[in-house]
Protein backbone atom coordinates (compact mmCIF):
# COMPACT_ATOMS: atom_id res chain seq x y z
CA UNK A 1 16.41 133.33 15.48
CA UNK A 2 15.88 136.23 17.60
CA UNK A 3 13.02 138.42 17.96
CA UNK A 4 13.96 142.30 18.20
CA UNK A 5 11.18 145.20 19.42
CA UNK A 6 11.94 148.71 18.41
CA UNK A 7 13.70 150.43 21.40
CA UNK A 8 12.57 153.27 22.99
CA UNK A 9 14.24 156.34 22.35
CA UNK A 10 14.25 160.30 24.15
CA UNK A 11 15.88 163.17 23.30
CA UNK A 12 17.45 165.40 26.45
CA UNK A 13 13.81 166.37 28.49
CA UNK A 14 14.19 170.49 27.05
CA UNK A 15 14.15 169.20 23.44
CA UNK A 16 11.16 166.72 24.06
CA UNK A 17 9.14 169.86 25.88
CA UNK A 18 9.41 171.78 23.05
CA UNK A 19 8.66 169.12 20.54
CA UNK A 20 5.58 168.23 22.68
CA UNK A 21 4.80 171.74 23.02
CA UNK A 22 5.16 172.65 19.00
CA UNK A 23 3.01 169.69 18.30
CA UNK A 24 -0.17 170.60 20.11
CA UNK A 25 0.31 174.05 18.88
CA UNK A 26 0.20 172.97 15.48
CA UNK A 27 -2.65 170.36 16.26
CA UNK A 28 -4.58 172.79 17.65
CA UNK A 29 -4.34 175.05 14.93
CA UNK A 30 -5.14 172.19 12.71
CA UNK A 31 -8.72 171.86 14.02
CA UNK A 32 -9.86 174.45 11.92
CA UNK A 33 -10.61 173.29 8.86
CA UNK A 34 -10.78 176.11 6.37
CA UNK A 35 -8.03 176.25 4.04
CA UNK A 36 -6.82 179.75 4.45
CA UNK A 37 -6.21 179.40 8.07
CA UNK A 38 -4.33 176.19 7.78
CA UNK A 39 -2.50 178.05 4.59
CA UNK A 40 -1.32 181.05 7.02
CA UNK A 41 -0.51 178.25 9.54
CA UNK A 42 1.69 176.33 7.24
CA UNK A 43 3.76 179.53 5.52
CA UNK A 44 4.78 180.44 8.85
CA UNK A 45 5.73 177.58 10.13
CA UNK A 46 7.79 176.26 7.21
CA UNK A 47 9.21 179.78 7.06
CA UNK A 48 10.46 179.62 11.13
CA UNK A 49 11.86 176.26 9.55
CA UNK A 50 13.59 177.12 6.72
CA UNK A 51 14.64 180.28 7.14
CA UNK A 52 14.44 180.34 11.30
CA UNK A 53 12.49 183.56 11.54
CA UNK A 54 9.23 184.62 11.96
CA UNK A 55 7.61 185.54 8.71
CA UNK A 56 7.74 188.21 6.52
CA UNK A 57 6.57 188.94 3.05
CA UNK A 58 9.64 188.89 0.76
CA UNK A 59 11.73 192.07 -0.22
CA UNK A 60 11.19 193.39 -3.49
CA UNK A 61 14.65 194.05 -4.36
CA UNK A 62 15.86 190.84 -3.39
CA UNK A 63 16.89 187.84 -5.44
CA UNK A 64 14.07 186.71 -7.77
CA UNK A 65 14.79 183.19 -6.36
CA UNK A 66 14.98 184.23 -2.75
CA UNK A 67 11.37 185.48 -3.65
CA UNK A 68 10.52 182.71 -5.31
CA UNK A 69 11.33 180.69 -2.04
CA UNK A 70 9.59 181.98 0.42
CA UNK A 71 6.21 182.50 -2.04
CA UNK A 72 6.46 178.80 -2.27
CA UNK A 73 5.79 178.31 1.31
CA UNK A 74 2.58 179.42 1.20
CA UNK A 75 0.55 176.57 -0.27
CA UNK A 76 -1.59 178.23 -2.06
CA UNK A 77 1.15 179.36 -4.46
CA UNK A 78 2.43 175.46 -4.81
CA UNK A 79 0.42 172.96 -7.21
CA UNK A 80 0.62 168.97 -6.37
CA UNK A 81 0.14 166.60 -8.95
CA UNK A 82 -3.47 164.89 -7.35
CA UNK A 83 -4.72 168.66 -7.95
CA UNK A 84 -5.07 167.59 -11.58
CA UNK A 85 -6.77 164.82 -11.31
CA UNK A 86 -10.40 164.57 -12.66
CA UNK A 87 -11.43 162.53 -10.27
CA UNK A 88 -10.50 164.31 -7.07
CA UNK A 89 -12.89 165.75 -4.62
CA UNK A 90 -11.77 169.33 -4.63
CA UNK A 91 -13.45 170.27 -1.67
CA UNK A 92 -11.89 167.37 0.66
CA UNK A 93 -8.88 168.03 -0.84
CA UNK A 94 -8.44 171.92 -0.50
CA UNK A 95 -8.70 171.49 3.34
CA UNK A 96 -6.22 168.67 3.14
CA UNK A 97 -3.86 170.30 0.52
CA UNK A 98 -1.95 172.78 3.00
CA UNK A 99 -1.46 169.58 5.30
CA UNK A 100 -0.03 167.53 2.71
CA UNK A 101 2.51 170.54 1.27
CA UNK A 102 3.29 170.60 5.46
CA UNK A 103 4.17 167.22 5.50
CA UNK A 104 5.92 167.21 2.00
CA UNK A 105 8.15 169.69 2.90
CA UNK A 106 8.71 169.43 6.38
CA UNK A 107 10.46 165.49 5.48
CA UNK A 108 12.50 167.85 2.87
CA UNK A 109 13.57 170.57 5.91
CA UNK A 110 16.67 169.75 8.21
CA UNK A 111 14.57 168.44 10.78
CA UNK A 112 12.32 165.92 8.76
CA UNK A 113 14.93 162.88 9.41
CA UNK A 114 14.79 163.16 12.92
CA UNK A 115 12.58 160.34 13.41
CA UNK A 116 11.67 160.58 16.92
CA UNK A 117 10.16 163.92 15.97
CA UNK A 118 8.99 162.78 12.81
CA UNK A 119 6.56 160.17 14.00
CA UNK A 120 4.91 162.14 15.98
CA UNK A 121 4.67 165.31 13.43
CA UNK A 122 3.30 162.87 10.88
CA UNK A 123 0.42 160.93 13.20
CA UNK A 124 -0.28 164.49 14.07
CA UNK A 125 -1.22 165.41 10.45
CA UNK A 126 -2.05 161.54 9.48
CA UNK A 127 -5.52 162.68 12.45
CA UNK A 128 -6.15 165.84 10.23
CA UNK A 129 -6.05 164.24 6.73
CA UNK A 130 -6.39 160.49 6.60
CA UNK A 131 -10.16 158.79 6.41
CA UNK A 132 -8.66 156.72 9.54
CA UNK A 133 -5.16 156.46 11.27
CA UNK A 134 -5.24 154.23 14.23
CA UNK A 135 -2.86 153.76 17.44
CA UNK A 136 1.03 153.47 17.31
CA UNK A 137 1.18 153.93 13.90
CA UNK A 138 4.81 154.47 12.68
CA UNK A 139 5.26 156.96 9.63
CA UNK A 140 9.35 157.25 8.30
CA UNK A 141 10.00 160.18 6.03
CA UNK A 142 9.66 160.76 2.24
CA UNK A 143 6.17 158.58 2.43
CA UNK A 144 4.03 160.16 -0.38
CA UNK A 145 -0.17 159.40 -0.57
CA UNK A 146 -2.85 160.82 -3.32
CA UNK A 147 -5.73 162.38 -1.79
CA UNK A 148 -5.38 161.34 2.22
CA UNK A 149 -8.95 161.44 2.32
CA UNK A 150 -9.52 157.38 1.07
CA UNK A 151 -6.55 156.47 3.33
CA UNK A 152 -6.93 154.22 6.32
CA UNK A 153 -4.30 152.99 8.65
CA UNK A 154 -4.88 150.70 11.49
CA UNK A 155 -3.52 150.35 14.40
CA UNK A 156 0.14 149.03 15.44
CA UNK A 157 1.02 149.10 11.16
CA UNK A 158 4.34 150.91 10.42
CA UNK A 159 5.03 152.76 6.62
CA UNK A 160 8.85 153.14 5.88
CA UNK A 161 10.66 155.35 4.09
CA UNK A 162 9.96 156.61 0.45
CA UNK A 163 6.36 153.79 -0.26
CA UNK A 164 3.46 155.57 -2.41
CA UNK A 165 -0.01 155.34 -0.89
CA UNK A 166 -2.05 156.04 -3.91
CA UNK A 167 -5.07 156.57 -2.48
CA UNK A 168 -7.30 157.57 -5.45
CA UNK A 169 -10.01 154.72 -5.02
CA UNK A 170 -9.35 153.30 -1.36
CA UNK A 171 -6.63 151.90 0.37
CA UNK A 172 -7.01 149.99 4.06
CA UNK A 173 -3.81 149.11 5.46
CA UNK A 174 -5.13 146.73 8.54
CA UNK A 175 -3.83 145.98 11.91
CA UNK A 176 -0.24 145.42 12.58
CA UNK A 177 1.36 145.62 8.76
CA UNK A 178 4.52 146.77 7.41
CA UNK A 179 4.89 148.33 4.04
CA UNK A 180 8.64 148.23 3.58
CA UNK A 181 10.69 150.87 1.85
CA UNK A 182 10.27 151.95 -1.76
CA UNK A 183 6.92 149.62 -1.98
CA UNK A 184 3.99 150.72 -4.24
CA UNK A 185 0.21 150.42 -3.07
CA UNK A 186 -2.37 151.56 -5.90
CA UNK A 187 -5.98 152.02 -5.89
CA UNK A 188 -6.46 153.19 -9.81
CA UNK A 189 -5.60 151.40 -13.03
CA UNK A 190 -5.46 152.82 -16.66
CA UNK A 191 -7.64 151.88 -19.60
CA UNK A 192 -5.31 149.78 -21.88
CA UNK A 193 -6.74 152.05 -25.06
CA UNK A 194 -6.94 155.94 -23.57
CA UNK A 195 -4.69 156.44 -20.70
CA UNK A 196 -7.68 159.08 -19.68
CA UNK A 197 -10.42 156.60 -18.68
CA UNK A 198 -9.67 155.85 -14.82
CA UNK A 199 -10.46 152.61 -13.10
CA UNK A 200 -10.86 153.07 -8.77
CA UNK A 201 -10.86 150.52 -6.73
CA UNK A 202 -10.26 149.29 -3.01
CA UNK A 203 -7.18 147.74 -2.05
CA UNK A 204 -6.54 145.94 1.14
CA UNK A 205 -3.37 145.18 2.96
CA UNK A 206 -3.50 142.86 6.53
CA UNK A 207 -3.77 142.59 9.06
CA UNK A 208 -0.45 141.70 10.10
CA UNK A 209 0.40 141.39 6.25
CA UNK A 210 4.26 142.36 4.40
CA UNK A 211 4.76 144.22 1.58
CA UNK A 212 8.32 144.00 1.72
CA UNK A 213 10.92 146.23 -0.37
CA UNK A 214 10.28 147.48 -3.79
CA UNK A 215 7.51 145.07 -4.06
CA UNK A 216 4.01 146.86 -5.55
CA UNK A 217 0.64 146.00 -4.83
CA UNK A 218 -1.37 146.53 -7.72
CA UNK A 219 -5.38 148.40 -7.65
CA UNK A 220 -7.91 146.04 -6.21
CA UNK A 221 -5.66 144.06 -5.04
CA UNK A 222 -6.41 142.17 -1.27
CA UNK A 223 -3.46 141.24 0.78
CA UNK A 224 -4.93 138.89 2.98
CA UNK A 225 -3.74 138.26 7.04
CA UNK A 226 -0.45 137.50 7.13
CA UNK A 227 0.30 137.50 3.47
CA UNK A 228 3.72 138.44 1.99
CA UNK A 229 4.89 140.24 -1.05
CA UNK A 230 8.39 139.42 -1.79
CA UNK A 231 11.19 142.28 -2.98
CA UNK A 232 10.58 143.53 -6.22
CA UNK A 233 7.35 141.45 -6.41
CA UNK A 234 4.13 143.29 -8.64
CA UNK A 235 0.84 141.96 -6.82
CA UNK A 236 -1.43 141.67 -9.45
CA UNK A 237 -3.98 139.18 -7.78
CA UNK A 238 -5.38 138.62 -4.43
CA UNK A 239 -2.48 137.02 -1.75
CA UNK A 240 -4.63 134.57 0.09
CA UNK A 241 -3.71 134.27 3.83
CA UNK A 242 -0.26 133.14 5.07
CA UNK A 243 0.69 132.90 1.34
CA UNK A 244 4.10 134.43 0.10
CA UNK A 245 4.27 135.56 -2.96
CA UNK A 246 7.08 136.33 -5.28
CA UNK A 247 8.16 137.50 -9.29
CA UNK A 248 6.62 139.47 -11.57
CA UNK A 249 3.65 138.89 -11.53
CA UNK A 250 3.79 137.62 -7.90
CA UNK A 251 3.37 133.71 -8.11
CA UNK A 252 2.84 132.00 -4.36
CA UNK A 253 5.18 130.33 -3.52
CA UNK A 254 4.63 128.51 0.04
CA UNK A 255 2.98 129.91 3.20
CA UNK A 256 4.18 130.45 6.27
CA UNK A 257 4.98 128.29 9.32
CA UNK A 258 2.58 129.67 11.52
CA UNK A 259 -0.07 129.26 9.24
CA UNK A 260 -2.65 127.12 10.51
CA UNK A 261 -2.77 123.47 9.56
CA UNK A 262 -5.68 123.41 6.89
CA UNK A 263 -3.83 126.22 4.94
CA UNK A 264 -0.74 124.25 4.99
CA UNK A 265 -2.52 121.59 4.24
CA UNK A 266 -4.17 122.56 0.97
CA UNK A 267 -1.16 124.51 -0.07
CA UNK A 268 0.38 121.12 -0.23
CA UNK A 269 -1.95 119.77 -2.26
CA UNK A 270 -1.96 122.97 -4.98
């Protein structure tokens, strides 16, 4: 069976200039932490998107949902949902919050499939608002996360399209692992009796683990190296090394070849 890399893909040299040069604009300007500036920061810049001019406060006279629009830029007229949450940090959060609505909308804005410009927008941001996002870390579009601020990413680990960090207790995503598309990762669990009481806890994935598509990891939940949630697949206990797991719950269900020979081993015996 063969073995395929991602390729390596440019856009024509002008484009990639001013991607590069957009990127370390917006980096820059990223440094400083105080939620205002990065407010200002992000209103303009989804406004040059969306609307490809500079900005300007809306007209009075014009449509109330043309208004409505371009208020919404501005983060601090937007609400997210982990704003409500009792358990958030506020302050961590409000200097994360206008990087977040960035992110969210920019993957919504005619530019936020272009991947090659993508990756790069998102590790840009992932620096500013993750605990930890390491080297060659791919990011696709429409990824969602809580709170950014309990999320680590190691190095070499790619997150596909549409998967839900919930980062409310703490997620670590380890060295070189793939969270496939639509997958769940969760850090909190409910109280069985009032929906209200909140459980956090730290959830693990790798290194070099799979949660492969639709599959969910539930809170407190360790992935172990090289363990592998099958499609669909709820995680609801630890996946010991090499394992693959599958069904709801996720049963194991033999381990890989690779794995080494007392694994196998005691697998066989199981």
């Amino acid at each position: 069976m063969p073995r395929y890399e991602y390729r390596k893909l440019t856009s024509l040299p002008e484009a990639e200039g001013v991607y590069d040069a957009w990127i370390e604009r917006l980096d820059r300007e990223f440094i400083n932490r105080d939620p205002e500036h990065r407010s200002v920061v992000v209103r303009n810049t989804l406004h040059e998107i969306y609307l490809g001019h500079p900005y300007s406060a809306p007209e009075p006279r014009a449509p109330l949902a043309q208004q409505s629009l371009v208020h919404s830029f501005d983060p601090r007229n937007a609400t997210l949902e982990p704003e409500y949450y009792g358990d958030v940090d506020a302050t961590k959060y409000a200097e994360r919050k206008p990087l977040i609505w960035f992110w969210m909308m920019y993957d919504r804005s005619p530019i936020g499939i272009n991947h090659g410009l993508g990756y790069r927008i998102r590790a840009m941001l992932a620096r500013h608002i993750f605990k930890h996002v390491g080297k060659n870390v791919k990011i696709f579009h429409g990824v969602e996360f809580s709170y950014g601020y309990n999320l680590t990413i190691e190095d070499n680990s790619v997150i596909h399209k549409y998967v839900l960090l919930d980062d409310r207790g703490e997620i670590i995503i380890h060295e070189g692992s793939s969270i496939s598309d639509y997958a769940n990762i969760y850090s909190h669990a409910h109280d069985l009796n009032d929906g209200m009481i909140v459980t956090n806890q730290k959830t693990e994935v790798g290194p070099h683990a799979r949660i492969t598509y639709h599959a969910t990891v539930l809170s407190g939940v360790k992935v172990a190296e090289h363990g592998l949630v099958g499609s669909m697949g709820v995680a609801s206990k630890n996946v010991e090394p090499y394992h693959i797991v599958v069904g709801v719950p996720a049963r194991p269900v033999k381990v890989k070849p690779i794995s080494p020979e007392e694994i196998a081993k005691a697998r066989e015996r199981s």
